[in-house]
C-alpha atoms as a PDB file:
ATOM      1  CA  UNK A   1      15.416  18.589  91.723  1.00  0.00           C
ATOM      2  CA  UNK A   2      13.971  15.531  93.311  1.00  0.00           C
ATOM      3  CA  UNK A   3      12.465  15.745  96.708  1.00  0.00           C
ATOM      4  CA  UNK A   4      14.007  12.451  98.414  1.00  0.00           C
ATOM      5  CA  UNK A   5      13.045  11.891 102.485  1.00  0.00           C
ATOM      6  CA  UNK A   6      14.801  12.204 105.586  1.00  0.00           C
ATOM      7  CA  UNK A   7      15.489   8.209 105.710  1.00  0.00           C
ATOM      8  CA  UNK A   8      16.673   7.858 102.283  1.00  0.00           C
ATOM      9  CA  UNK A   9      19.486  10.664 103.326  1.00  0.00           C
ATOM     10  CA  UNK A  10      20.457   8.689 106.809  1.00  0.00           C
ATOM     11  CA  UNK A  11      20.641   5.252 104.363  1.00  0.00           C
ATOM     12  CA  UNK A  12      23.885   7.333 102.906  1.00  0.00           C
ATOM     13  CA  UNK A  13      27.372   6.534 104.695  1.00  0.00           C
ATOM     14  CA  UNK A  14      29.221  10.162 104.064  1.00  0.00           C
ATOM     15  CA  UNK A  15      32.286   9.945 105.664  1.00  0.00           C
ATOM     16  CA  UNK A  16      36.029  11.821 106.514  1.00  0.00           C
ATOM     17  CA  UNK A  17      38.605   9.913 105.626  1.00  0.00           C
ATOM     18  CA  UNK A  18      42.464  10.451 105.174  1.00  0.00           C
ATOM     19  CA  UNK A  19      44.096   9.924 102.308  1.00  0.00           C
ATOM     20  CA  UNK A  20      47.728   7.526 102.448  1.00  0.00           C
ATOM     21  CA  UNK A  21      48.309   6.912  98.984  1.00  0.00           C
ATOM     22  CA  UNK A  22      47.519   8.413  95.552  1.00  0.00           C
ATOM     23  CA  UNK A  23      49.054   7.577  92.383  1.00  0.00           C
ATOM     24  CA  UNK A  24      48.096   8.265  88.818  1.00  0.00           C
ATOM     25  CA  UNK A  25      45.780   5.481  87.464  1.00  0.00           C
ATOM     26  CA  UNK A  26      47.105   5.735  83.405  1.00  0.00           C
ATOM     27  CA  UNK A  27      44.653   2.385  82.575  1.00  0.00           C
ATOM     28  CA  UNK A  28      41.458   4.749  83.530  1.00  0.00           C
ATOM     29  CA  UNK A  29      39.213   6.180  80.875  1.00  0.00           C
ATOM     30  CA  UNK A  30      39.437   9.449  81.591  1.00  0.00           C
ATOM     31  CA  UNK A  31      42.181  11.609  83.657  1.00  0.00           C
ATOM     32  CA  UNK A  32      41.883   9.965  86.947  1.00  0.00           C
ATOM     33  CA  UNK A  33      44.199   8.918  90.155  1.00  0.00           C
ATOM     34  CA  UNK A  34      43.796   5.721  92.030  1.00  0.00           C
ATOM     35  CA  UNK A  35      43.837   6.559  95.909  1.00  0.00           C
ATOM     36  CA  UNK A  36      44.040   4.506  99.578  1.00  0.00           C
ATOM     37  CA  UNK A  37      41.428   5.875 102.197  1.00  0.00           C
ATOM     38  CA  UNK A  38      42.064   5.322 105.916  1.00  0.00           C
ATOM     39  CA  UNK A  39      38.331   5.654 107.177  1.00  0.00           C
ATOM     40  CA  UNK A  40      39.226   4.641 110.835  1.00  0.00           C
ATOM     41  CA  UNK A  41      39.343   1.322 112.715  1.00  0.00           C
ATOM     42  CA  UNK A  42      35.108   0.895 112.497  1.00  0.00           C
ATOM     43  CA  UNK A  43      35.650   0.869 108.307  1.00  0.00           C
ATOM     44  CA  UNK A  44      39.424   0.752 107.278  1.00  0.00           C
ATOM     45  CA  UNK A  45      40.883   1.307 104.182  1.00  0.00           C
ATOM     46  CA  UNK A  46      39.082   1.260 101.095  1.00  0.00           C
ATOM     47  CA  UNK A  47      40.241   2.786  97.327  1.00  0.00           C
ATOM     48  CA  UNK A  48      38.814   4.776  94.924  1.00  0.00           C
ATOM     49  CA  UNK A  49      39.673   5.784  91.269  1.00  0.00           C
ATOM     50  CA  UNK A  50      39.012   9.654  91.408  1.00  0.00           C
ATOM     51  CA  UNK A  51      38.651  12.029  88.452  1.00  0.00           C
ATOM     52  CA  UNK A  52      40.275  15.170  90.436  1.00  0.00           C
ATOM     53  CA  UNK A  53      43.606  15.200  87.963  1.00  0.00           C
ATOM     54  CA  UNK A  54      43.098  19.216  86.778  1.00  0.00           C
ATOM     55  CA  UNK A  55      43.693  20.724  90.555  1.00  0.00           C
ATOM     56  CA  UNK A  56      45.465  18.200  92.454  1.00  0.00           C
ATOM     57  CA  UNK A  57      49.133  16.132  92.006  1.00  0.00           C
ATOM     58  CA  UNK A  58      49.039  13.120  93.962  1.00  0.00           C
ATOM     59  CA  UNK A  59      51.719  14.119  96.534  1.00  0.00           C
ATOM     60  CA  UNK A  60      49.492  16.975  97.451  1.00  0.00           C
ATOM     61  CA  UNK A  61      46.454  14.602  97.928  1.00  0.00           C
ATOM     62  CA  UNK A  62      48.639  12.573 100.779  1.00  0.00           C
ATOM     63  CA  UNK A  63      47.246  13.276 103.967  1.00  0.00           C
ATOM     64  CA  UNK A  64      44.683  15.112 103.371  1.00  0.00           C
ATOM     65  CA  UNK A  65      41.394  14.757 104.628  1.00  0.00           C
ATOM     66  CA  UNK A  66      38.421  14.053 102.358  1.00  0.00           C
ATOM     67  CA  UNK A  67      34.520  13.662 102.036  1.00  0.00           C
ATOM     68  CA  UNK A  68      33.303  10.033 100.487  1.00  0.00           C
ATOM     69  CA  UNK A  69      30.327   7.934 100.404  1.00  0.00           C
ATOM     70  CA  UNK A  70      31.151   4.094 101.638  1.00  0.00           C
ATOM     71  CA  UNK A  71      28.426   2.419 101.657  1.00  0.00           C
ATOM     72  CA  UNK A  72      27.933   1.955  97.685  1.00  0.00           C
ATOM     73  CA  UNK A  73      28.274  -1.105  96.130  1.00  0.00           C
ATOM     74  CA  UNK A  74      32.187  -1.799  94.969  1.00  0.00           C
ATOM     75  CA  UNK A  75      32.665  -1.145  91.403  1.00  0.00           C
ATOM     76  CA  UNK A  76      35.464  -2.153  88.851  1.00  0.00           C
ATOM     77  CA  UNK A  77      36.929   0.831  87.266  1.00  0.00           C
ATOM     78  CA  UNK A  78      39.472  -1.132  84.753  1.00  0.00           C
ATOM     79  CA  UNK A  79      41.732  -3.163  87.103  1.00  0.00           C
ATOM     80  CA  UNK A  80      40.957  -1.481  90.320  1.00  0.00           C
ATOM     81  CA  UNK A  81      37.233  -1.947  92.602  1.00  0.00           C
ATOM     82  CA  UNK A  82      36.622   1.250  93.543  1.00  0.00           C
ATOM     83  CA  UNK A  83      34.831   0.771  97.176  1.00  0.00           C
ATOM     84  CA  UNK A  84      34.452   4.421  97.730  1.00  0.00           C
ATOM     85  CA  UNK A  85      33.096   7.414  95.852  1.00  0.00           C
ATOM     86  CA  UNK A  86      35.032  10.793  96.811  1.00  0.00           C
ATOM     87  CA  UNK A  87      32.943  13.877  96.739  1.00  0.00           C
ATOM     88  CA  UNK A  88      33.473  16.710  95.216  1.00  0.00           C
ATOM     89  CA  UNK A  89      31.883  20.055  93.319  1.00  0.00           C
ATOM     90  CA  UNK A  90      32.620  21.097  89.243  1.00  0.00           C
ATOM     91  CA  UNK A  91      34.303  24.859  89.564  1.00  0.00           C
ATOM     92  CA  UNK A  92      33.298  27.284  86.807  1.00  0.00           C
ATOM     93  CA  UNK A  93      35.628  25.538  84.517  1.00  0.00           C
ATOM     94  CA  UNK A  94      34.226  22.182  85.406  1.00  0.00           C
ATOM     95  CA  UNK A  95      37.244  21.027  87.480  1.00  0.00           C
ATOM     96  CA  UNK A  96      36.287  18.835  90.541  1.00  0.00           C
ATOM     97  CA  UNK A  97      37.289  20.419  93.570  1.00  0.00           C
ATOM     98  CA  UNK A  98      37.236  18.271  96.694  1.00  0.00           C
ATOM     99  CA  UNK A  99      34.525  18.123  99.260  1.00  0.00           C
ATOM    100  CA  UNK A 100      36.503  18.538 102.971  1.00  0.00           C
ATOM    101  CA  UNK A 101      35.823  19.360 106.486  1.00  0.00           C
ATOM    102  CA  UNK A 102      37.005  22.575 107.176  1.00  0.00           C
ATOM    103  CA  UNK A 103      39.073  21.409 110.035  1.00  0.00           C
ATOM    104  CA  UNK A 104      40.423  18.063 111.362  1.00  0.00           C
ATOM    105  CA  UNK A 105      37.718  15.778 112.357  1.00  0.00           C
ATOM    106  CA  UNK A 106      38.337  12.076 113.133  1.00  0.00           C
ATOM    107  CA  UNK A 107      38.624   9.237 110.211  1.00  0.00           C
ATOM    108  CA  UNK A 108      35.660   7.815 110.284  1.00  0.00           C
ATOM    109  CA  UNK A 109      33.688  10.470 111.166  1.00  0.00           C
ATOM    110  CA  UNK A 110      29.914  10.389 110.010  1.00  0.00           C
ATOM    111  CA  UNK A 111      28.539  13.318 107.813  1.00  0.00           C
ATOM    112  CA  UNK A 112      25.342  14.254 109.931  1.00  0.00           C
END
């Protein structure tokens, strides 16, 4: 594991946002949804092309409340930019299970 210091961690932007739309993104790679963030009124809304396909349907994703990083560079993923990275952690299976708050915090709000 490398050792990184306490001002590379506050350069990362981790933060809650909601999700308002998910759909199934058929032109990615591998198994992935393309998804609308609402990350408050300081950020807005920003999408991201998410490889969580194995435990989620995209109706369930709707309104839920997720962990991202928003302050990486956009990236094209096929004929989406992806301007957010969703976290997340492999299961024992290697399914991606999302990264949340465990209760409602604003969008927006910073990971500190």
């Amino acid at each position: 594991m490398k050792l990184i210091s306490w001002q590379d961690f506050e350069q990362l932007e981790l933060r809650v946002g909601r999700v308002i739309e998910a759909e199934n993104f058929p032109e990615a790679r591998r198994p992935a949804y393309k998804l609308k963030i609402d990350f408050g009124a300081e950020i807005g809304i920003k999408k991201s092309s998410a490889q969580i396909t194995d435990l989620y349907r995209p109706e369930d994703l709707v309104g839920r409340q997720v962990i991202a990083v928003v302050n990486f560079p956009p990236k094209q993923i096929g004929p989406i930019m992806s301007e957010a990275l969703v976290t997340g952690f492999a299961d024992a299976e290697g399914r991606i299970v999302l990264a949340k708050p465990d209760r409602e915090v604003p969008e927006g709000a910073k990971l500190i």
